[in-house]
C-alpha atoms as a PDB file:
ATOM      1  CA  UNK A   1     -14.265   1.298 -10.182  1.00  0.00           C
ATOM      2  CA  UNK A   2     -16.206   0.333  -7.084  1.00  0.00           C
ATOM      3  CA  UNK A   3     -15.557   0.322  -3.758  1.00  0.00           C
ATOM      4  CA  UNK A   4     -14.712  -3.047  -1.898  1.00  0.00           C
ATOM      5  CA  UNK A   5     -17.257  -4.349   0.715  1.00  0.00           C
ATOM      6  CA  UNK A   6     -16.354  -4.642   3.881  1.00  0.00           C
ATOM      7  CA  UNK A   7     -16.190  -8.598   3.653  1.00  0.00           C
ATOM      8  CA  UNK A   8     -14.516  -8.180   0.470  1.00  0.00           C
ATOM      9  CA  UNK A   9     -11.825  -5.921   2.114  1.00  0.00           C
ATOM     10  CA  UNK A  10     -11.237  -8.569   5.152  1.00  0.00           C
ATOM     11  CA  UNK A  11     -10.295 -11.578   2.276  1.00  0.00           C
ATOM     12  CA  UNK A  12      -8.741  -8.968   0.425  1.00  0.00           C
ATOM     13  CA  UNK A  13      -6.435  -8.020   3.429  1.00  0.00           C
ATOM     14  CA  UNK A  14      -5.886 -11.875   4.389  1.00  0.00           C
ATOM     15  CA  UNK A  15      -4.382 -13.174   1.234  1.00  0.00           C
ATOM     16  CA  UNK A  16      -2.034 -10.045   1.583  1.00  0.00           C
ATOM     17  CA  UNK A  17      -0.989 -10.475   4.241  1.00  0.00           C
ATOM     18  CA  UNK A  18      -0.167 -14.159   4.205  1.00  0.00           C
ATOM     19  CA  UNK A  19       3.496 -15.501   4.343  1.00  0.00           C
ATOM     20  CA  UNK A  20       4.319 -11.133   5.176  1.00  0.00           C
ATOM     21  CA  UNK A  21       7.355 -10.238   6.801  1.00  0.00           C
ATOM     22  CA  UNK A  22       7.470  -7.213   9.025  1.00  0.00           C
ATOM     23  CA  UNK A  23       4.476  -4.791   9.924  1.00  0.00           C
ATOM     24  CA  UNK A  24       1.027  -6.221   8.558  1.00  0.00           C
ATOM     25  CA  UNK A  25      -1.297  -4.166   6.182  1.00  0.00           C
ATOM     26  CA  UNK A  26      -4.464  -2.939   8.332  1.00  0.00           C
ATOM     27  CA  UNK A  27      -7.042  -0.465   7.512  1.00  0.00           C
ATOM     28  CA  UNK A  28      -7.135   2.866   9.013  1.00  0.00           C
ATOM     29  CA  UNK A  29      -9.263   5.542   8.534  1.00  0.00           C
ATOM     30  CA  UNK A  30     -10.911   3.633   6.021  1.00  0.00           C
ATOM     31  CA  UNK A  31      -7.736   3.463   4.129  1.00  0.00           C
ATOM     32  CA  UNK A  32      -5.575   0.628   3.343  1.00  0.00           C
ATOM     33  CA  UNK A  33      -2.256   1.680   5.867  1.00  0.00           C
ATOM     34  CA  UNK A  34       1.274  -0.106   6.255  1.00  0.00           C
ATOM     35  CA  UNK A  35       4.191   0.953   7.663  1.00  0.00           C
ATOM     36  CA  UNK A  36       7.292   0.370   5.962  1.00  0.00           C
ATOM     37  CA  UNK A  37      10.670   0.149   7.933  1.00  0.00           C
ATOM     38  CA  UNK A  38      14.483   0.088   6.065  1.00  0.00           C
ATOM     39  CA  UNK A  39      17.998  -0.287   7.181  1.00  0.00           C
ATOM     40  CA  UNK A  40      18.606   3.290   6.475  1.00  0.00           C
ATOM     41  CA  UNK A  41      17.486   6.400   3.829  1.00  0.00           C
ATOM     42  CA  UNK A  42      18.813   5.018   1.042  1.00  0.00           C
ATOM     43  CA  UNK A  43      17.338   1.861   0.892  1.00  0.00           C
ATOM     44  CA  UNK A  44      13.659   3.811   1.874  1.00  0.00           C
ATOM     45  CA  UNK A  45      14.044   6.449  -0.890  1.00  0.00           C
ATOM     46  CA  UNK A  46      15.024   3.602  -3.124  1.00  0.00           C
ATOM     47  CA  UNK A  47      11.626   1.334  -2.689  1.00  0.00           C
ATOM     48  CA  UNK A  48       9.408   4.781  -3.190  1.00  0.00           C
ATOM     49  CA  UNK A  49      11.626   5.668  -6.082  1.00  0.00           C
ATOM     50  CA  UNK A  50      10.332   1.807  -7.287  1.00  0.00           C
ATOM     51  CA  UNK A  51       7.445   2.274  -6.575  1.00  0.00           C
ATOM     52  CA  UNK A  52       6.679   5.049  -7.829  1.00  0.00           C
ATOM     53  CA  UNK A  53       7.568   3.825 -11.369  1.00  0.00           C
ATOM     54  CA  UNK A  54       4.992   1.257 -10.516  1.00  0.00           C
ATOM     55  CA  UNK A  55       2.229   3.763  -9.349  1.00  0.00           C
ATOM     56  CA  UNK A  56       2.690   6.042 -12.416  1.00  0.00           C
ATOM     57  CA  UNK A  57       2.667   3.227 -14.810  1.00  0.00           C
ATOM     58  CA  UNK A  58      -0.975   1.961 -13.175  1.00  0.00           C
ATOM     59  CA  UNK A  59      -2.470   5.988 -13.017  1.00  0.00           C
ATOM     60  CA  UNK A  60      -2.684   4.872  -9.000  1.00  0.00           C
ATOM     61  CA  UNK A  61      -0.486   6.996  -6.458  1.00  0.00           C
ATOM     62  CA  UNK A  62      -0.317   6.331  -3.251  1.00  0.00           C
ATOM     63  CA  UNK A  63      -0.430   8.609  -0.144  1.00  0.00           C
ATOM     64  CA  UNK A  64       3.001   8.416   2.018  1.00  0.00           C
ATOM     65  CA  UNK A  65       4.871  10.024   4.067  1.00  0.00           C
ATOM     66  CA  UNK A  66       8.710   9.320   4.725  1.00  0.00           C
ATOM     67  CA  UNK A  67      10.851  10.267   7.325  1.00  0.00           C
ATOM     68  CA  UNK A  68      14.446   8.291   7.492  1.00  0.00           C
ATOM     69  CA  UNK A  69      14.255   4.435   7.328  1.00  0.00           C
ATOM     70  CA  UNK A  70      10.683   4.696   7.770  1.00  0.00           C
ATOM     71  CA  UNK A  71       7.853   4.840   5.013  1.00  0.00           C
ATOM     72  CA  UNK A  72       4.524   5.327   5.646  1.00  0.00           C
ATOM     73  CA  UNK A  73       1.919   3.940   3.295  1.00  0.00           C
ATOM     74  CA  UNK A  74      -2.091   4.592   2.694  1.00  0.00           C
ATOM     75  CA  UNK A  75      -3.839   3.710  -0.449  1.00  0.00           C
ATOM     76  CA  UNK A  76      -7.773   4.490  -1.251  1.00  0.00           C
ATOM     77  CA  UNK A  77      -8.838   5.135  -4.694  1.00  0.00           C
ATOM     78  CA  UNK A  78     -10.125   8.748  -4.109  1.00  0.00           C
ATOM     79  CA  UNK A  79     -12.095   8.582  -7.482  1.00  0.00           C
ATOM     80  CA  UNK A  80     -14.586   6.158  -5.606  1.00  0.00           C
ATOM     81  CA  UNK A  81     -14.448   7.097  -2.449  1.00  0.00           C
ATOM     82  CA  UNK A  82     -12.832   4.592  -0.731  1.00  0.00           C
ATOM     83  CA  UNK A  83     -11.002   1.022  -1.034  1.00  0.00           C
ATOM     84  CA  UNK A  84     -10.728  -0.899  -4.318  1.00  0.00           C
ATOM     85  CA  UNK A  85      -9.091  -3.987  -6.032  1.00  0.00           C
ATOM     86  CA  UNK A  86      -6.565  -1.546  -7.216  1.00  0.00           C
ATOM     87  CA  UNK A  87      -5.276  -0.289  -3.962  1.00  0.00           C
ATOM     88  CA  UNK A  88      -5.125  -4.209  -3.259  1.00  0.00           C
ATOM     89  CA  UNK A  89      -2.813  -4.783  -6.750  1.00  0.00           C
ATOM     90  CA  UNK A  90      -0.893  -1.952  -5.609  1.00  0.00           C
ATOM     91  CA  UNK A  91       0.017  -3.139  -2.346  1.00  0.00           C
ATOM     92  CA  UNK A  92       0.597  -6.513  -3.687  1.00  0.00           C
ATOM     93  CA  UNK A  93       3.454  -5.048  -5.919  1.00  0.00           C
ATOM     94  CA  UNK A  94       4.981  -3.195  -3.240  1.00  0.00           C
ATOM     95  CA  UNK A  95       4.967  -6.238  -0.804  1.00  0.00           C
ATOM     96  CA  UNK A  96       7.172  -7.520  -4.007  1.00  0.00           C
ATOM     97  CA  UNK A  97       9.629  -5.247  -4.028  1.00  0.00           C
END
């Protein structure tokens, strides 16, 4: 799998973030970073518990970090090297759930 341009990232991150509620995806440190925020623990642990199921099932796993209601999110495909369509298609499902 390639890596996205940087054009290609900037439509990429458009049509995901259309019609979003909350925080917006952005790209940090050439990552694809969004910050997830829940009405308490349970409800966080239970979208990484869905999307983990999601993640295994596509061999893609994303880098996070979770503390609380919070749920921090960063997805780069490390095989090459840096932002792909599947760090896109994995964001899109989460935004889903």
């Amino acid at each position: 799998m390639e890596t996205l341009s940087l054009a290609a990232i900037q439509r990429q991150l458009g049509k995901l973030n259309e019609n979003l509620e909350g925080t917006a995806w952005v790209i940090e440190d050439n990552k694809l970073h969004k910050e997830f925020m829940f009405g308490n623990f349970i409800q966080a642990f239970g979208f990484m518990t869905q999307v983990a199921i999601i993640a295994e099932s596509m061999n893609h796993h994303p880098e996070w970090f979770n503390v609380y209601k919070k749920v921090i999110v960063d997805l780069t495909t490390h095989e090459a090297g840096g932002i792909t369509e599947l760090d896109f298609e994995l964001a899109s499902k989460m935004a889903n759930i």
